[in-house]
N, C-alpha and C. Protein backbone atom coordinates (compact mmCIF):
# COMPACT_ATOMS: atom_id res chain seq x y z
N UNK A 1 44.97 116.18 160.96
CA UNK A 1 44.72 117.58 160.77
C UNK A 1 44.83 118.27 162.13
N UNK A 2 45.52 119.26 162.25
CA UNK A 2 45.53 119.93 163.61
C UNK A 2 44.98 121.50 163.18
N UNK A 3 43.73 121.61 163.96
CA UNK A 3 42.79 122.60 163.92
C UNK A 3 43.65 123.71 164.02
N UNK A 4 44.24 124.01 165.37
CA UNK A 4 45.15 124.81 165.93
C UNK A 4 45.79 125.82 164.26
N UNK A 5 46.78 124.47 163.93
CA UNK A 5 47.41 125.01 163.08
C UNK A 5 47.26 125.82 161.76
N UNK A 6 45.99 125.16 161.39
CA UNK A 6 45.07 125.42 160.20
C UNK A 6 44.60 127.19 160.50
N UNK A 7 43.71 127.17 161.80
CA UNK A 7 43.73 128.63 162.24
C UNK A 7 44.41 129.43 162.26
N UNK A 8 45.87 129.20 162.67
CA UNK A 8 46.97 130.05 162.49
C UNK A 8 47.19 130.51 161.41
N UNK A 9 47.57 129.69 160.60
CA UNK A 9 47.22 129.57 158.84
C UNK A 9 46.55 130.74 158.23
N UNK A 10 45.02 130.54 158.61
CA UNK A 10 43.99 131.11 158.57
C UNK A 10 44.01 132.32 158.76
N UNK A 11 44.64 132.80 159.89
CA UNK A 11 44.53 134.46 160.58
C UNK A 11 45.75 134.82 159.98
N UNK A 12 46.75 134.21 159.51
CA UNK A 12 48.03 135.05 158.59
C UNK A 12 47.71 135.36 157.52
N UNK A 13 46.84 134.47 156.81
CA UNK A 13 46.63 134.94 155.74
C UNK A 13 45.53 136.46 155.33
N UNK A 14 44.50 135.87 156.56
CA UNK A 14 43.85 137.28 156.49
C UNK A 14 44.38 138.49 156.52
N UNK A 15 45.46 138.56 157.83
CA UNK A 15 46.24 139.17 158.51
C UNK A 15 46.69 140.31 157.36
N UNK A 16 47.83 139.75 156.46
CA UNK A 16 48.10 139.94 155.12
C UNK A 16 47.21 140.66 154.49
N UNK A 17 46.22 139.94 154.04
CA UNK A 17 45.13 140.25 153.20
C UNK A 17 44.56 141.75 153.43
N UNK A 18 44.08 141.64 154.74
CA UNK A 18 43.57 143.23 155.62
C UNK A 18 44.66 144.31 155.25
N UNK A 19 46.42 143.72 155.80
CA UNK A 19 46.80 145.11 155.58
C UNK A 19 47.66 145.42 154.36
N UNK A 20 47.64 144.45 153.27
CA UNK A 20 48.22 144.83 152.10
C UNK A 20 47.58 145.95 151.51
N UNK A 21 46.08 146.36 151.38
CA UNK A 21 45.65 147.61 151.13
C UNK A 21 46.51 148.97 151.04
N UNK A 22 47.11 148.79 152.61
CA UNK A 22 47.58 149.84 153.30
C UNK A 22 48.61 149.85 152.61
N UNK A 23 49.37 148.84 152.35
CA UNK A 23 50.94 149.52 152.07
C UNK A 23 50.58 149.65 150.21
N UNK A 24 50.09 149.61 149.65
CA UNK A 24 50.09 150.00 148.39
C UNK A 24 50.94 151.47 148.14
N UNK A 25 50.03 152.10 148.63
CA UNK A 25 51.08 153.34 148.52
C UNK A 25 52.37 153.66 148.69
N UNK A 26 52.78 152.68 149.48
CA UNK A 26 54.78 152.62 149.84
C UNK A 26 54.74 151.87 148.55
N UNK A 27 53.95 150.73 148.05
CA UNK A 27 54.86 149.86 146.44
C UNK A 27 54.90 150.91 145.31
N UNK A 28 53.71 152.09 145.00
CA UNK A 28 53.31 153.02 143.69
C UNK A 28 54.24 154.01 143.84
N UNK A 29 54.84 154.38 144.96
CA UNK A 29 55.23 155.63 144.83
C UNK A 29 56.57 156.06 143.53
N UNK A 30 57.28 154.88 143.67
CA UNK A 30 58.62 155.18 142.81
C UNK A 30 57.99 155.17 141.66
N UNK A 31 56.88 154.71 140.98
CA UNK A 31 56.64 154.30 139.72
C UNK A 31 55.85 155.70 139.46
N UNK A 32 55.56 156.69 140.62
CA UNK A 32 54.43 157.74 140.38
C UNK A 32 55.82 158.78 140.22
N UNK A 33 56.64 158.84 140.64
CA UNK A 33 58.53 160.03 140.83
C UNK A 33 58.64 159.91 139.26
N UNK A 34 58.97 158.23 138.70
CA UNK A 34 59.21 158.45 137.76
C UNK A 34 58.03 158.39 136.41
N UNK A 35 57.02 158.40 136.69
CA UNK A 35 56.06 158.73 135.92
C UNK A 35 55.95 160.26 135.66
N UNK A 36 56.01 160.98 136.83
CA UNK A 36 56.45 162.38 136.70
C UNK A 36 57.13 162.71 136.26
N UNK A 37 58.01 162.23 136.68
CA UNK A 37 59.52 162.56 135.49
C UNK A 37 60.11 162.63 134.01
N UNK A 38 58.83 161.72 133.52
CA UNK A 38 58.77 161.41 132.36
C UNK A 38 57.36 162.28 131.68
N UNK A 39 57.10 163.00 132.06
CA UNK A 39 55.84 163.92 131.51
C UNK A 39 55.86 163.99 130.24
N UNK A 40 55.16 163.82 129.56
CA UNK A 40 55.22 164.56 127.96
C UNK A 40 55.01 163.22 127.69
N UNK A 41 56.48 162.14 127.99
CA UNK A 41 56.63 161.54 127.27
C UNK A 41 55.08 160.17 126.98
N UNK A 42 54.84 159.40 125.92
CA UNK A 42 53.85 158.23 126.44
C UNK A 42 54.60 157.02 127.06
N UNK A 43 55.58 157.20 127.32
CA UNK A 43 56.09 155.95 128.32
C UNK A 43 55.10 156.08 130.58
N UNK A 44 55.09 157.58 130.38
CA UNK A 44 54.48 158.00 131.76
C UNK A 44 52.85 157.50 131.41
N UNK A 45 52.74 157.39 130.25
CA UNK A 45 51.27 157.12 130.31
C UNK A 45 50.85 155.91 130.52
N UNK A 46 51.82 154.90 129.94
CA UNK A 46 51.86 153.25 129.91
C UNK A 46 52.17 153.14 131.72
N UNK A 47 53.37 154.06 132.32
CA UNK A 47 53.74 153.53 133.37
C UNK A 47 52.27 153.98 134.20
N UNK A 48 51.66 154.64 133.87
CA UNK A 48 50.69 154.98 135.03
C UNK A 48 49.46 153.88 134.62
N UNK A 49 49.33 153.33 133.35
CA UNK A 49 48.19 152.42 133.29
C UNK A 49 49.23 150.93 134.17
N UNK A 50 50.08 150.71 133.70
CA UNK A 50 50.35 149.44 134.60
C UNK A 50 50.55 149.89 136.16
N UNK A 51 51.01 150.49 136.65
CA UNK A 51 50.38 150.94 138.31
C UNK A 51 49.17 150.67 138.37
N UNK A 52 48.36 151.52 137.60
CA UNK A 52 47.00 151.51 138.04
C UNK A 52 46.50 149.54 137.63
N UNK A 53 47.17 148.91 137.09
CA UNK A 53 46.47 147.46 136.95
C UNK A 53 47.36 146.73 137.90
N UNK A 54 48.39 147.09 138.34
CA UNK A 54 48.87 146.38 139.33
C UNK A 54 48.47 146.69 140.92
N UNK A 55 48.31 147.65 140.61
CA UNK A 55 47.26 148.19 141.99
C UNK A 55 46.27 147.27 142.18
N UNK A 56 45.32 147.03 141.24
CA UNK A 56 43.55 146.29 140.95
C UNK A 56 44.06 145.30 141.48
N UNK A 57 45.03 144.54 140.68
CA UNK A 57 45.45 143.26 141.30
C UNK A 57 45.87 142.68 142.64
N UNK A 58 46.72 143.96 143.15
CA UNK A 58 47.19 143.75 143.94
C UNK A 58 45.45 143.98 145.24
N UNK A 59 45.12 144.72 144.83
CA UNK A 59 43.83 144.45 145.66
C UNK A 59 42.76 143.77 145.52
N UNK A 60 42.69 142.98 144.15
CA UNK A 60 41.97 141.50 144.61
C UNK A 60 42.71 140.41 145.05
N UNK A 61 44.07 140.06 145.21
CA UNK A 61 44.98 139.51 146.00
C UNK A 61 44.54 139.56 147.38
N UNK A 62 44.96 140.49 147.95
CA UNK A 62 44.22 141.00 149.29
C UNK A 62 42.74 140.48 149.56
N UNK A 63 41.97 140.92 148.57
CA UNK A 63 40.70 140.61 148.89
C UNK A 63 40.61 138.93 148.91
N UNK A 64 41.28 138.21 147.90
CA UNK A 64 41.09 136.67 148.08
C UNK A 64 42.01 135.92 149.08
N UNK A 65 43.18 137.05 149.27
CA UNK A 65 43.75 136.32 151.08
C UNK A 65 43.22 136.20 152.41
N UNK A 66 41.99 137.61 152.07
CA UNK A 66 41.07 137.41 153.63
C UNK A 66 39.79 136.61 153.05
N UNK A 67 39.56 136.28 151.96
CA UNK A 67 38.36 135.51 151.83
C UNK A 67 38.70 134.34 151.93
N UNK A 68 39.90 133.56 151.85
CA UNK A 68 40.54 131.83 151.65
C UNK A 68 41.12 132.18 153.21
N UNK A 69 41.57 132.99 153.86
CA UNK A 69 42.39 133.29 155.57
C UNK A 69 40.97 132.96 155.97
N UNK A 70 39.63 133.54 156.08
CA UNK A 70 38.41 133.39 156.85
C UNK A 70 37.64 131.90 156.41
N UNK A 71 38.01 131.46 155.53
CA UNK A 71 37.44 129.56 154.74
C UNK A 71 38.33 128.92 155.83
N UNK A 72 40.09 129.37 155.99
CA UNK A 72 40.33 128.37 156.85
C UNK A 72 40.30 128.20 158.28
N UNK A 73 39.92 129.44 158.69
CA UNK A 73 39.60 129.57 160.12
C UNK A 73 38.34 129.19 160.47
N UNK A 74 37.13 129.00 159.39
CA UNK A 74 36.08 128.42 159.93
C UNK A 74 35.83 126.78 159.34
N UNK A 75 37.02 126.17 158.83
CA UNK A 75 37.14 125.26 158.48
C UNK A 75 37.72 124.40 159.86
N UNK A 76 39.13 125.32 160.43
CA UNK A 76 39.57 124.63 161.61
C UNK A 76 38.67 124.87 162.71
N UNK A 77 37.59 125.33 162.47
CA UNK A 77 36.48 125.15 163.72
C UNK A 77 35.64 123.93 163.46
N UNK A 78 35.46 123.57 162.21
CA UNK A 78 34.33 122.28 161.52
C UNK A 78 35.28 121.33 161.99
N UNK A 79 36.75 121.29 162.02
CA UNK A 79 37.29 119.74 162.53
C UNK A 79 37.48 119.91 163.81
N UNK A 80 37.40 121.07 164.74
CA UNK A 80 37.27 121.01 166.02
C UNK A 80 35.89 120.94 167.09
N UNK A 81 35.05 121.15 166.09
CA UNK A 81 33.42 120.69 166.45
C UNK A 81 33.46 118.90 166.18
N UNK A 82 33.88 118.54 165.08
CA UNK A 82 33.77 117.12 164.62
C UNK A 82 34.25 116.24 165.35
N UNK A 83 36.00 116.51 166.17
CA UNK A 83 36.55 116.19 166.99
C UNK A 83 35.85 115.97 167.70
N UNK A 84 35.49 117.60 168.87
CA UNK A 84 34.71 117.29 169.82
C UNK A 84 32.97 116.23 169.71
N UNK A 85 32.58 116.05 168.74
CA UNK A 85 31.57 115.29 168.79
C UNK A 85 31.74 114.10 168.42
N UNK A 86 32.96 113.64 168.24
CA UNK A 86 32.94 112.26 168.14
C UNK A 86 33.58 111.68 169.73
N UNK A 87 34.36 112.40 169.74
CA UNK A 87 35.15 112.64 171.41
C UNK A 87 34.07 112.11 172.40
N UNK A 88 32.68 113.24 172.15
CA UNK A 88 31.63 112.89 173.39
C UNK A 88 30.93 111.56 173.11
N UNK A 89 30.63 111.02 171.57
CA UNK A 89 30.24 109.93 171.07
C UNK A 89 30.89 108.72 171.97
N UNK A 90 31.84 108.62 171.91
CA UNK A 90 32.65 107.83 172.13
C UNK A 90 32.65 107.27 173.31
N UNK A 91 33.03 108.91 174.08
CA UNK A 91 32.91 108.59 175.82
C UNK A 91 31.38 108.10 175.93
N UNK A 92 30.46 108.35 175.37
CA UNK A 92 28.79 107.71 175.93
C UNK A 92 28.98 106.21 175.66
N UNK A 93 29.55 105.87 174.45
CA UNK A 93 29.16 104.71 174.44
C UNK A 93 30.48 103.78 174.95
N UNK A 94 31.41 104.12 175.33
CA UNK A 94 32.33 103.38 176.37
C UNK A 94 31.55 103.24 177.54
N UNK A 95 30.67 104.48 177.98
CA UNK A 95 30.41 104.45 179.30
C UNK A 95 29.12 103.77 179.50
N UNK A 96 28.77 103.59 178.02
CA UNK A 96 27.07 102.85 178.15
C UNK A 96 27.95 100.87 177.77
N UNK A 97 28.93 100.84 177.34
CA UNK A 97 29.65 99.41 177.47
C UNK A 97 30.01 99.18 178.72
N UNK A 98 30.37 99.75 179.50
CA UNK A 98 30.96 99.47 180.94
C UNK A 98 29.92 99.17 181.73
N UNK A 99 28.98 100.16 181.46
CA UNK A 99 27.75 99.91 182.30
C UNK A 99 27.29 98.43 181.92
N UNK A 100 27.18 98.21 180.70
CA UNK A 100 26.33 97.14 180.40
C UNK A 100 27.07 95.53 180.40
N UNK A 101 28.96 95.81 180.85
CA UNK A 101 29.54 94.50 181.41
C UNK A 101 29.11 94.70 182.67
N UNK A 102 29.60 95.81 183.44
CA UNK A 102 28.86 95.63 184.91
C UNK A 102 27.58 94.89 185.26
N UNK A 103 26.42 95.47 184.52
CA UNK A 103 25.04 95.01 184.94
C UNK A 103 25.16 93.07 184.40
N UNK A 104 26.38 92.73 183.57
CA UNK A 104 25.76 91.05 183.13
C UNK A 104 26.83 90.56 184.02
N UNK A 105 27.53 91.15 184.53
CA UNK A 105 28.37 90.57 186.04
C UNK A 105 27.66 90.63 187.32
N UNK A 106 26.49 91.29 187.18
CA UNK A 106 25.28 91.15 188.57
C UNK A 106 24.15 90.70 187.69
N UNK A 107 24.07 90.31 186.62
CA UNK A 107 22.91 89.49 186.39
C UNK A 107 22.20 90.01 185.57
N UNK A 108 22.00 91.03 185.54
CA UNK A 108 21.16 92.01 185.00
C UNK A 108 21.58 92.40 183.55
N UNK A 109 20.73 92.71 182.85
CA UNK A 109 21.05 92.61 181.11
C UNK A 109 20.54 94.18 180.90
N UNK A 110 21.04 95.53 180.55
CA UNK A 110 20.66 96.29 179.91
C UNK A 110 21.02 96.43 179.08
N UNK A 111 20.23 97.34 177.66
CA UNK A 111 20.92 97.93 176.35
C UNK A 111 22.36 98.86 176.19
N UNK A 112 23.62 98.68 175.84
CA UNK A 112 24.79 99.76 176.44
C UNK A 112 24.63 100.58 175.63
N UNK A 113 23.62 100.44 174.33
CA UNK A 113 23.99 101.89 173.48
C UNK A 113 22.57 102.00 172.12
N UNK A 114 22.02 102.92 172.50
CA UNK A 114 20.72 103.32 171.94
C UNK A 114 20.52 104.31 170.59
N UNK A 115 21.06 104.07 169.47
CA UNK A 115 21.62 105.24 168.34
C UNK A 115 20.33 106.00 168.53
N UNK A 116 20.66 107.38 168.23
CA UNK A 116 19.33 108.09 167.71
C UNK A 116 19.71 108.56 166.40
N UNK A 117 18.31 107.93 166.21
CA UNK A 117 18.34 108.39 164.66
C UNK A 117 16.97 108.97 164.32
């Protein structure tokens, strides 16, 4: 898993998510010309209820691209905390093994690694 990448991931999708709001109005407009255009008729009435449900949609889309964009950006922080704490795990107890061949090459016997639990 590369954290890095996952974040990137993460902030495009939000990215998206944040400014699809905005452009709604550039996708409705042709459907609002010819909704006008069609006055009287009930075809303008159907076209203005499906705008208006493709709109909704289109803005819980948005809303679930920055809510799953912000899951994976604090997801690629949980494997870059995990990383780093196994990372430091690791180095202690290499460095509590080294210590503890050193000390039985001068004689001396200490514990190289003490879990806390």
């Amino acid at each position: 898993m590369d954290p890095e990448l996952l974040q990137a991931n993460g902030r495009a999708l939000r990215c998206v998510g944040q400014a699809l709001p905005n452009e709604l109005p550039a996708l409705y407009r042709p459907s609002d010309a010819a909704s006008a255009a069609l006055g009287g008729w009930r075809t303008a009435a159907a076209l203005d209820r499906c705008t208006a449900a493709w709109t909704e949609r289109l803005k819980a889309l948005a809303a679930e691209l920055d809510d799953k964009g912000g899951r994976l950006v604090s997801t690629a922080a949980g494997y870059r905390d995990a990383n780093a704490a196994v990372t430091q795990g690791m180095t202690e107890l290499l460095a509590a093994d080294a210590a503890s061949r050193a000390a039985r090459t001068r004689g001396t016997v200490t514990t190289p690694y003490r879990p806390v639990f």
